[in-house]
Protein backbone atom coordinates (compact mmCIF):
# COMPACT_ATOMS: atom_id res chain seq x y z
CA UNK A 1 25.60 7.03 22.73
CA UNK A 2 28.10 5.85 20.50
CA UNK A 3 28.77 8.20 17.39
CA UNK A 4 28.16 6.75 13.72
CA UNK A 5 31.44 7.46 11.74
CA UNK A 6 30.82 8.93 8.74
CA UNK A 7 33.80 9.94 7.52
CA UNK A 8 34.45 8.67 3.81
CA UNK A 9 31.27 6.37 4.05
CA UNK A 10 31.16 3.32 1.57
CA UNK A 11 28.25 1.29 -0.03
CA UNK A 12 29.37 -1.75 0.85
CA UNK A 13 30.99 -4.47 3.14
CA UNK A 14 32.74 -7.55 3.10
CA UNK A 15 31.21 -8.82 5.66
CA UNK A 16 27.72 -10.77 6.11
CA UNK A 17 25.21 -12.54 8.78
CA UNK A 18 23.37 -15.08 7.46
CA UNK A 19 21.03 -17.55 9.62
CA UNK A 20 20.34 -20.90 8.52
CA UNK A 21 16.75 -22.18 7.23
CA UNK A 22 16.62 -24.47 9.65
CA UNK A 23 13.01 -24.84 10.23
CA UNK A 24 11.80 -23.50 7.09
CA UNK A 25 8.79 -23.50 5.86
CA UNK A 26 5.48 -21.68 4.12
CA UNK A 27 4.21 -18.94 6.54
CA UNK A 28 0.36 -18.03 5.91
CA UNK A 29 0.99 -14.70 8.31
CA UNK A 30 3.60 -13.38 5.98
CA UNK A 31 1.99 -14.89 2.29
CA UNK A 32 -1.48 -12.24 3.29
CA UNK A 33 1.33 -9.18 2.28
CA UNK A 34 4.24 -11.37 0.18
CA UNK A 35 2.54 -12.24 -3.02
CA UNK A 36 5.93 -13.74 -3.84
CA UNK A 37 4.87 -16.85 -1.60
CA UNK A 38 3.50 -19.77 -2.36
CA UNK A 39 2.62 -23.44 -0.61
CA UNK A 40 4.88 -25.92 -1.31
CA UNK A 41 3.54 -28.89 -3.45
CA UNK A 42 5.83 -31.36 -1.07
CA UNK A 43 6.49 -32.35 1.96
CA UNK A 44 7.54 -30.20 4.59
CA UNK A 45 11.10 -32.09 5.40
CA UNK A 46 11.74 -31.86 1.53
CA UNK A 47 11.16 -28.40 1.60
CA UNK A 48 13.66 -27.82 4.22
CA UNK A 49 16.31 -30.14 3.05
CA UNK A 50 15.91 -27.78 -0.21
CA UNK A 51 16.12 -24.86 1.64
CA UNK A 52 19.21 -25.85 3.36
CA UNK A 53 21.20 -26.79 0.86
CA UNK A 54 20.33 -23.43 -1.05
CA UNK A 55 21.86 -21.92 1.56
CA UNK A 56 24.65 -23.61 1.99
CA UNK A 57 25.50 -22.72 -1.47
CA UNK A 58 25.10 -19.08 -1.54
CA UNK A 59 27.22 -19.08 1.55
CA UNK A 60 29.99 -20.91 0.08
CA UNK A 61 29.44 -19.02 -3.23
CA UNK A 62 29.65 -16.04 -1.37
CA UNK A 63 32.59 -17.54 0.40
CA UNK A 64 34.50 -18.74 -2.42
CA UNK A 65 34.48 -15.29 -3.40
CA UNK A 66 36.23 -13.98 -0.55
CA UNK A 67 33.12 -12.50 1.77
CA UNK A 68 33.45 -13.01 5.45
CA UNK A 69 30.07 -14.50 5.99
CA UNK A 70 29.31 -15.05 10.21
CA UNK A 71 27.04 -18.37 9.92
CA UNK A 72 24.37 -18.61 12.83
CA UNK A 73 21.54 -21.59 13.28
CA UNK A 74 18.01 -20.60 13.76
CA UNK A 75 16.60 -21.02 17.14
CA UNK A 76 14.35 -24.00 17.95
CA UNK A 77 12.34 -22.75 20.76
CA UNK A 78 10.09 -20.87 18.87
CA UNK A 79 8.47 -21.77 15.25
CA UNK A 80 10.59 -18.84 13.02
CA UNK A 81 10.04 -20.08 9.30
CA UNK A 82 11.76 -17.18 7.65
CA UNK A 83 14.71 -16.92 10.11
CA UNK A 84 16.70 -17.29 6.86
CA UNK A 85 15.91 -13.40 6.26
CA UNK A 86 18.07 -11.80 8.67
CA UNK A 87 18.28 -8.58 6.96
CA UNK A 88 14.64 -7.47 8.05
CA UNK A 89 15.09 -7.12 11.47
CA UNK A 90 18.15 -5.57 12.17
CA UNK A 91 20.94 -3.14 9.95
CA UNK A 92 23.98 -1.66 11.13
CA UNK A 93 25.97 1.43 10.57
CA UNK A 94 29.36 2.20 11.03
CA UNK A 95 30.26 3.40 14.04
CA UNK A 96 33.18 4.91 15.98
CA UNK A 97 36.29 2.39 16.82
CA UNK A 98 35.84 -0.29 14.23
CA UNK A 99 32.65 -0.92 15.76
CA UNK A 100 29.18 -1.31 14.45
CA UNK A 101 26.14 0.24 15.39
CA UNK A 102 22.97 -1.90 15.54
CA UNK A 103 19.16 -0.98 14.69
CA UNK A 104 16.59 -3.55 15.33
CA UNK A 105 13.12 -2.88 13.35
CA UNK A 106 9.80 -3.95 14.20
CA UNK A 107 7.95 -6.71 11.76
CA UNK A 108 4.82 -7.28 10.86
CA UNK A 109 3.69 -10.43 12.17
CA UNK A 110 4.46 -12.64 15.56
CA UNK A 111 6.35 -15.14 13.76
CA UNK A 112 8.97 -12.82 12.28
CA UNK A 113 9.07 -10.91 15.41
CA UNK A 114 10.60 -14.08 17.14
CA UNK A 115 13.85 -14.13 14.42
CA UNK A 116 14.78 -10.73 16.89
CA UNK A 117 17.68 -12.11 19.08
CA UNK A 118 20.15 -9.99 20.07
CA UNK A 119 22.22 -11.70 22.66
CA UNK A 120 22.95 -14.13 19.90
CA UNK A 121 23.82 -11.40 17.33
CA UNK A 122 26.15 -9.88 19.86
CA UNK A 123 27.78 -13.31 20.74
CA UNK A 124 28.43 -13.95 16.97
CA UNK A 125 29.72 -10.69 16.03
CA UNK A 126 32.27 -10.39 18.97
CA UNK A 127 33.13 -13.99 17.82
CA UNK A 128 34.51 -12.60 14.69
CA UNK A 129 36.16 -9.40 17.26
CA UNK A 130 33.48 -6.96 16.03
CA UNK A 131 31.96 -4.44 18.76
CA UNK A 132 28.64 -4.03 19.11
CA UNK A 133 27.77 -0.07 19.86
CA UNK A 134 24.49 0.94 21.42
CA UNK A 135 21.82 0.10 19.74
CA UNK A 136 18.27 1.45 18.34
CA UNK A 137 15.11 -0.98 18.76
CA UNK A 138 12.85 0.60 16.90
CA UNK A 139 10.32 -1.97 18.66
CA UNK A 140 9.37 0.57 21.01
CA UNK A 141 8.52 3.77 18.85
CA UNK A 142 6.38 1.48 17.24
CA UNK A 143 2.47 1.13 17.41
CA UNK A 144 0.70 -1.83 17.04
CA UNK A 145 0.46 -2.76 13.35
CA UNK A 146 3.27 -0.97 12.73
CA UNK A 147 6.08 -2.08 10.74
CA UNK A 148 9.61 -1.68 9.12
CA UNK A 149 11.34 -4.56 8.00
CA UNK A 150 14.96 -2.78 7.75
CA UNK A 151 16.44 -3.49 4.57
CA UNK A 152 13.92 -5.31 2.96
CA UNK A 153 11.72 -1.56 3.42
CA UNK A 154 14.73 0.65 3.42
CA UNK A 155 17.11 0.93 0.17
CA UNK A 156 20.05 2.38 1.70
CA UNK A 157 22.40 5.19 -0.15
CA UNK A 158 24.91 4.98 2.41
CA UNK A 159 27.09 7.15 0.57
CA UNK A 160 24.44 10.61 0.22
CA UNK A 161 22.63 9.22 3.54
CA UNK A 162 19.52 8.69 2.01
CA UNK A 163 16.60 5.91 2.76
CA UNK A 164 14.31 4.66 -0.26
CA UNK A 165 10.97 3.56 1.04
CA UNK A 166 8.17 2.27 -0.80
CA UNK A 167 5.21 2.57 1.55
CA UNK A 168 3.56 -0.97 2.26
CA UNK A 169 2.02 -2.88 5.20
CA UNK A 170 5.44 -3.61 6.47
CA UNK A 171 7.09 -0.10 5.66
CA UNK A 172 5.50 2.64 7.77
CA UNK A 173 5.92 6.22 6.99
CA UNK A 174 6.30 7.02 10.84
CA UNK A 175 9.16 4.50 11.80
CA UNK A 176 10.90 5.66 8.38
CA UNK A 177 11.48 9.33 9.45
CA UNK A 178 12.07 8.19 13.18
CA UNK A 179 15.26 5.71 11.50
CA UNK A 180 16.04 8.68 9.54
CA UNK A 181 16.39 11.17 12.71
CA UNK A 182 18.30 8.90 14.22
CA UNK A 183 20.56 7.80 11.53
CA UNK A 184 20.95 10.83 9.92
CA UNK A 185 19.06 9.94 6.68
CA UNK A 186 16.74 12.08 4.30
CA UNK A 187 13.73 9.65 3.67
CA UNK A 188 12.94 9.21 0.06
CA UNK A 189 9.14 7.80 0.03
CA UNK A 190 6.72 6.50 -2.56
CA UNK A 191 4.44 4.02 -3.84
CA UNK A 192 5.27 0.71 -6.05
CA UNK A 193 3.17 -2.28 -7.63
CA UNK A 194 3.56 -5.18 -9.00
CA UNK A 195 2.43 -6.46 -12.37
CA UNK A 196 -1.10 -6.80 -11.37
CA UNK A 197 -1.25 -3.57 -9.43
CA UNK A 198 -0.54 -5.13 -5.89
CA UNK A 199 0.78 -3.24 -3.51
CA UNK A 200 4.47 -4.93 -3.28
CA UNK A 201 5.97 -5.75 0.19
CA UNK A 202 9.36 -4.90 0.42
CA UNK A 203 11.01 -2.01 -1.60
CA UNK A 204 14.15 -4.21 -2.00
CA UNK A 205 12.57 -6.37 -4.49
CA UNK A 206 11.68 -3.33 -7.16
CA UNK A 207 14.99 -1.30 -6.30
CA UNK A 208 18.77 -2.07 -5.66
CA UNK A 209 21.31 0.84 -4.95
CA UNK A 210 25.36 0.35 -5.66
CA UNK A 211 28.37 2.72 -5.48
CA UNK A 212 27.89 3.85 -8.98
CA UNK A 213 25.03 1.75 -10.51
CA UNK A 214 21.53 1.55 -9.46
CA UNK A 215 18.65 -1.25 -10.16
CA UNK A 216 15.44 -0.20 -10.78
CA UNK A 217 11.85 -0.67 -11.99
CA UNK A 218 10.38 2.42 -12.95
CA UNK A 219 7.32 0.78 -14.17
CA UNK A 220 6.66 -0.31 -10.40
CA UNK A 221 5.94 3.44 -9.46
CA UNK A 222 2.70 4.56 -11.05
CA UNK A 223 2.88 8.08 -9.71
CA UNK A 224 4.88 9.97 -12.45
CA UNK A 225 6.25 12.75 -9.69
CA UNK A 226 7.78 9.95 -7.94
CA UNK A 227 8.90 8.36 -10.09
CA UNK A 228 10.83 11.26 -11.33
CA UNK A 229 11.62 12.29 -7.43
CA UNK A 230 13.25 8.65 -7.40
CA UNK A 231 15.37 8.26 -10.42
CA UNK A 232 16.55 12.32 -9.54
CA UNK A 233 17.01 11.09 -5.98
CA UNK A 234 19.36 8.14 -7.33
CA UNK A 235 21.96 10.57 -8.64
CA UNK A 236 24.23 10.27 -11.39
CA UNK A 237 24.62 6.54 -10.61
CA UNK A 238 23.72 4.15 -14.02
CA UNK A 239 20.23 2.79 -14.09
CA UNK A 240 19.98 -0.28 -14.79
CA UNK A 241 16.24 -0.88 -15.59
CA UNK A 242 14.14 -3.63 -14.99
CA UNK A 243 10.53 -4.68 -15.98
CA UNK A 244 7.66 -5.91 -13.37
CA UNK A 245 7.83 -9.42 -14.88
CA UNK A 246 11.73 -9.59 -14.09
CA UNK A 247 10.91 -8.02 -10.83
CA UNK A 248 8.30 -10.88 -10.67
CA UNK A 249 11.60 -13.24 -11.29
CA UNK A 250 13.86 -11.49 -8.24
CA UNK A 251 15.79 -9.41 -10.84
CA UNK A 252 15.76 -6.11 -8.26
CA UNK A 253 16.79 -8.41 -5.29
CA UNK A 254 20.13 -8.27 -5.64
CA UNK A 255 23.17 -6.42 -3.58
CA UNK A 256 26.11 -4.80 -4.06
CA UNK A 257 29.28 -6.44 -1.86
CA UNK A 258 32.95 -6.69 -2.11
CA UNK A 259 35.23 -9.03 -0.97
CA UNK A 260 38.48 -9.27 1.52
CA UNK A 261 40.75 -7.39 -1.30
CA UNK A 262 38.05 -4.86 -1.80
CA UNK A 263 37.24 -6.01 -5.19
CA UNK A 264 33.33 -5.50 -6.03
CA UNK A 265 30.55 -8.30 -6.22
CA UNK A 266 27.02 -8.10 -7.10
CA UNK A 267 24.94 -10.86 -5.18
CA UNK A 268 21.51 -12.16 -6.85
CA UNK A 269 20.10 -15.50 -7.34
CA UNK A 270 19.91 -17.45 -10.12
CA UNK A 271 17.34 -17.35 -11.03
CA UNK A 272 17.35 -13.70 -11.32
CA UNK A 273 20.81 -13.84 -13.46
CA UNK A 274 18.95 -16.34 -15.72
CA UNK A 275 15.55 -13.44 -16.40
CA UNK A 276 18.07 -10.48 -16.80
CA UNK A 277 18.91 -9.80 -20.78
CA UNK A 278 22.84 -9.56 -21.81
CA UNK A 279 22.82 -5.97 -22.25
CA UNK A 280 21.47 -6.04 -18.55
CA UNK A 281 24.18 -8.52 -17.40
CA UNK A 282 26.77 -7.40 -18.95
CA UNK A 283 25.93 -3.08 -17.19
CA UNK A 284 26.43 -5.24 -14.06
CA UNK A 285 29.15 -6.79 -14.57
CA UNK A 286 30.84 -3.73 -15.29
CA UNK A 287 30.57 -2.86 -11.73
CA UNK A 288 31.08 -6.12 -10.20
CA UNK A 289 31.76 -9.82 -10.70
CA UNK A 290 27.99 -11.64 -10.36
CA UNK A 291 28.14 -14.05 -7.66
CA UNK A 292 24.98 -16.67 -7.98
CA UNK A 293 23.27 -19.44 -6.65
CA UNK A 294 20.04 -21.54 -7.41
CA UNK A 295 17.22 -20.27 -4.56
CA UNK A 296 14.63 -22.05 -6.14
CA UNK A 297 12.56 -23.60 -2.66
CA UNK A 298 13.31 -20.13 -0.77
CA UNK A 299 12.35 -17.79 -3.54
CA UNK A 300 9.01 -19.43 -4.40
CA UNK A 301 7.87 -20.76 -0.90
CA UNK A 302 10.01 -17.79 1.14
CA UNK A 303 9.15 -14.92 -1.13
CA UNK A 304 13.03 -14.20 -0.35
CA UNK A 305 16.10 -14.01 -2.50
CA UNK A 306 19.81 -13.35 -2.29
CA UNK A 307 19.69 -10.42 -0.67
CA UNK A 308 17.36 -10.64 1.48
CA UNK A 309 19.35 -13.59 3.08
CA UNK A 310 22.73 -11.41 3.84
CA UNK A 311 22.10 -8.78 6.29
CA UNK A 312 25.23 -6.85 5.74
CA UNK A 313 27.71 -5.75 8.89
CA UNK A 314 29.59 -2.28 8.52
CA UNK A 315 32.19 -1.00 11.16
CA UNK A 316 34.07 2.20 11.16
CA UNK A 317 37.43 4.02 11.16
């Protein structure tokens, strides 16, 4: 097994996957736990040619700012609506020997399950001369019904080694500490809502963790211990606090990257730059230039934003 290097670990990368919406559409498996989704009020091929383009604009946002983002298409054999959400089925590490080591996560529903292709992540990395160390499918310590959609459930300090997880349909408490063994993470669990007290799906949407700032909605906890455990867990890092109707707007989906100079960047849509107040904007920027881009189709019929469409590649020393 190769080793993870963890020797002077960093919070971010300048390098991204993304995979292109191209067969997007609503999914009614995914909307039963993702109360950010909604059916489209037009026609399916609009909706894609929306989705598309969204894309190809955060890319070359992301891009323009000097991110190495590896492009893939979505298959075709198989329907995979939400291909465009990489990040929930597979993380790396840094490993050994400038390589990367891979961790593929088990998802809730069949559809999502089919966006799992490794051969094809493999192909694209060593494309771009990145090694692919031995991976972890966490497909087979799971059970059936059980789920953990990688960083979409797990907030990542990469830097103290610890895993946020707010437990959910798609985040089991099981497959958490079993990533955690392996990884060498300490597990940092509890429960979040939304604004009308539903259970919300993916921790990534209430909580964002950078080198020195963290994202957060407090309110989205109601259980005052964890709450506290949280914000204590999240170190002397700035919060940067957020409400449940900006969460409702994607204002927690955002991500801290950095470019090919090594300059910082904080990813988010626009449409969660446009519901964050200046004072809020302007803690951000002091850690990062904002890089945006209108996700307007994939945010409302997706339940997705910005970060959830990077899933973010990290090789060692």
């Amino acid at each position: 097994m190769t080793l993870v290097c963890q020797a002077n670990p960093s919070q971010t990368t300048d390098t991204v996957v993304m995979i292109s919406p191209d067969h997007f559409g609503f999914n009614p498996e995914t909307a039963v736990t993702n109360y950010f989704q909604n059916i489209p009020d037009q026609a399916a091929d609009i909706t894609r040619h929306n989705a598309l383009a969204e894309f190809a604009g955060l890319r070359q946002a992301l891009e323009a700012h000097g991110v190495q983002v590896l492009s893939m298409p979505s298959r075709d054999d198989v329907p995979t609506p939400e291909a465009t959400f990489p990040n929930n089925w597979f993380l790396t590490l840094p490993a050994a020997h400038h390589a990367t080591e891979l961790y593929v996560f088990p998802m809730l529903v069949p559809t999502r399950q089919n966006e799992v292709r490794l051969q094809a992540l493999e192909q694209r990395l060593a494309d771009a001369n990145i090694a692919l160390a031995d991976h972890h499918d966490l497909r087979h310590e799971s059970t059936v019904g059980e789920a953990l959609e990688g960083t979409g459930s797990l907030v990542l300090d990469r830097v103290n080694r610890q895993a946020f997880a707010a437990l959910s349909p798609r985040t089991s408490r099981a497959l958490t500490e079993t990533f955690s063994s392996q990884a060498g993470y300490q597990p940092v669990f509890f429960h979040a809502v939304d604004q009308h007290g539903q259970t919300i799906y993916h921790t990534n949407v209430m909580l964002s963790i950078g080198t020195r700032f963290a994202v957060l909605c407090e309110q989205c906890i109601p259980d005052a211990k964890e709450r506290e455990q949280v914000i204590e867990q999240l170190g002397d890092r700035e919060l940067i606090y957020i409400t449940p109707a900006q969460v409702s707007h994607m204002a927690g989906n955002l991500l801290e990257l950095k470019n090919q100079k090594g300059e910082p960047l904080i990813l988010l849509s626009q449409q969660a730059r446009a519901h964050l107040t200046s004072v809020q904007r302007a803690a951000l920027e002091s850690y990062g230039t904002l890089v945006s881009a209108p996700l307007d189709t994939l945010e409302t019929v997706g339940g997705g934003s910005a970060r959830c469409m990077v899933a973010e590649i990290f090789t060692g020393e």
